[in-house]
Protein backbone atom coordinates (compact mmCIF):
# COMPACT_ATOMS: atom_id res chain seq x y z
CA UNK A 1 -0.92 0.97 -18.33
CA UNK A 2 -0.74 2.24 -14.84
CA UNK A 3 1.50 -0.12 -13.55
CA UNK A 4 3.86 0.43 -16.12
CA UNK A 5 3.82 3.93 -15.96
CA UNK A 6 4.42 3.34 -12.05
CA UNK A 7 7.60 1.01 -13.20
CA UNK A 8 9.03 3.20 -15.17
CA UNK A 9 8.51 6.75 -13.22
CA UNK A 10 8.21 6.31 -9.58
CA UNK A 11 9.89 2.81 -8.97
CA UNK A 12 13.31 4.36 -10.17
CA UNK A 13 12.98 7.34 -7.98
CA UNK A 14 12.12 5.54 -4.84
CA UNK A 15 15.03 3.27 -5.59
CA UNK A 16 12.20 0.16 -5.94
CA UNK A 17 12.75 -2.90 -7.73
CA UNK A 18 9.85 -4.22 -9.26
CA UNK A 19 11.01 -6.65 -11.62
CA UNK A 20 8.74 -9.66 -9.92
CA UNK A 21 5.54 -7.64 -8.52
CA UNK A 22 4.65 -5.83 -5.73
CA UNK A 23 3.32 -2.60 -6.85
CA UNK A 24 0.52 -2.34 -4.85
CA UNK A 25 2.56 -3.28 -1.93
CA UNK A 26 5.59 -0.35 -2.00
CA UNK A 27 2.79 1.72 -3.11
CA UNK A 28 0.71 0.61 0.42
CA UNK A 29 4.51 0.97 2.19
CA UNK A 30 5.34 4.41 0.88
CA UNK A 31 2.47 5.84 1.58
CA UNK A 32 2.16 4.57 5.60
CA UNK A 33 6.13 5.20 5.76
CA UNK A 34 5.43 9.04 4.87
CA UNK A 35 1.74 9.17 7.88
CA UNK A 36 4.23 7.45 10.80
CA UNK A 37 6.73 8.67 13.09
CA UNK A 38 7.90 5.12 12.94
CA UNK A 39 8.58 4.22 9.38
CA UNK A 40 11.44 1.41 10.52
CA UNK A 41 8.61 -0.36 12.05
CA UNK A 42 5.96 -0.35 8.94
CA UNK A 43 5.52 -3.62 7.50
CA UNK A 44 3.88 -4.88 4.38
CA UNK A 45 2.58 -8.40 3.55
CA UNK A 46 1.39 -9.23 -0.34
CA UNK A 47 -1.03 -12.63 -0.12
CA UNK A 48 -2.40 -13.89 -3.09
CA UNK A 49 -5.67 -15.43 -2.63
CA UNK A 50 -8.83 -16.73 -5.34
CA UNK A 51 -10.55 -13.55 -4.94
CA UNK A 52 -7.77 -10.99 -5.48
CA UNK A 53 -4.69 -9.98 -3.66
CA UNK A 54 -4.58 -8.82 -0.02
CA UNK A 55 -1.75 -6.21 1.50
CA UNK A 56 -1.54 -6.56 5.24
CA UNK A 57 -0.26 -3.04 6.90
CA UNK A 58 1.21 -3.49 10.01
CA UNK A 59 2.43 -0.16 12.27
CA UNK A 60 3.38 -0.31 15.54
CA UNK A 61 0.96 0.73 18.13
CA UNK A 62 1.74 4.53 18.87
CA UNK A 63 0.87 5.23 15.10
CA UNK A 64 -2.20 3.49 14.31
CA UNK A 65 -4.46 6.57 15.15
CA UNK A 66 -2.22 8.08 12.14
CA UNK A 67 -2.49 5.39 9.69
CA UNK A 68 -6.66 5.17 10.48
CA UNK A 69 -7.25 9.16 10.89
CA UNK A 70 -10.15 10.91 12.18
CA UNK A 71 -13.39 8.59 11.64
CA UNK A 72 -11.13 5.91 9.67
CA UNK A 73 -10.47 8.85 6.76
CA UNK A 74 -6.86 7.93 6.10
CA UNK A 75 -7.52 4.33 5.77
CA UNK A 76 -10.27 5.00 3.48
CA UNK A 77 -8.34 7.21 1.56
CA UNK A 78 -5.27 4.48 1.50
CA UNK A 79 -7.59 1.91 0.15
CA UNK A 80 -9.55 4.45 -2.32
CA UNK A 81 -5.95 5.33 -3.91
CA UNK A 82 -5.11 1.36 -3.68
CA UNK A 83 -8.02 0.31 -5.39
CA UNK A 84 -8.10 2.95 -8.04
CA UNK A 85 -4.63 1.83 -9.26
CA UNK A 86 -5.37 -1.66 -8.93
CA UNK A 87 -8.88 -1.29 -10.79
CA UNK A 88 -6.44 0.30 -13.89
CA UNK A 89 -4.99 -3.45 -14.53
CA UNK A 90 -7.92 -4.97 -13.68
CA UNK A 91 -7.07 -6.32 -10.64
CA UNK A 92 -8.81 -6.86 -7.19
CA UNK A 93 -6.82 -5.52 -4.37
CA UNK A 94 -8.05 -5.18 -0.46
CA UNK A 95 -5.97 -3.39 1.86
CA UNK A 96 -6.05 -5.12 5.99
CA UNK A 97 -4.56 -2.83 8.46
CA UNK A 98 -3.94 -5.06 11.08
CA UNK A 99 -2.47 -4.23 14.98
């Protein structure tokens, strides 16, 4: 239900096309593209794997403090807002910010 509400509201608006996937990862994208002062160099990676799905987040290296925050709270918040709309279709989703 999420995801298609997603589809049908927000993809349109931020000029997404979402016919084959990838919800998780333009919703991982938008939101580090909007906490950088870099947001040419944000990159996304969608791997499908036996447990679930993993989205590597990849920022270059003058905005990682911005992406992690203060004691990690951004990328907890990232992942809590990640996992909340995967957990909506049932899906298992872990979020890697790599360096």
């Amino acid at each position: 239900m999420y995801a298609h509400r997603l589809k049908t509201t927000c993809a349109p608006y931020f000029g997404f096309d979402l016919q084959n996937g990838g919800i998780m990862k333009k919703l991982v994208e938008v939101i580090a593209k909007s906490l950088v002062d870099n947001p040419d160099e944000v990159t996304v990676v969608e791997t499908e794997t036996a447990k679930g799905t993993v989205i590597e987040l990849r920022v270059a290296p003058s905005d990682m403090g911005k992406v992690i925050g203060k004691q990690g709270r951004i990328a907890k918040a990232l992942r809590t807002v990640v996992k909340a709309a995967a957990s909506r279709d049932e899906k298992k989703v872990v979020v890697e910010i790599q360096q």
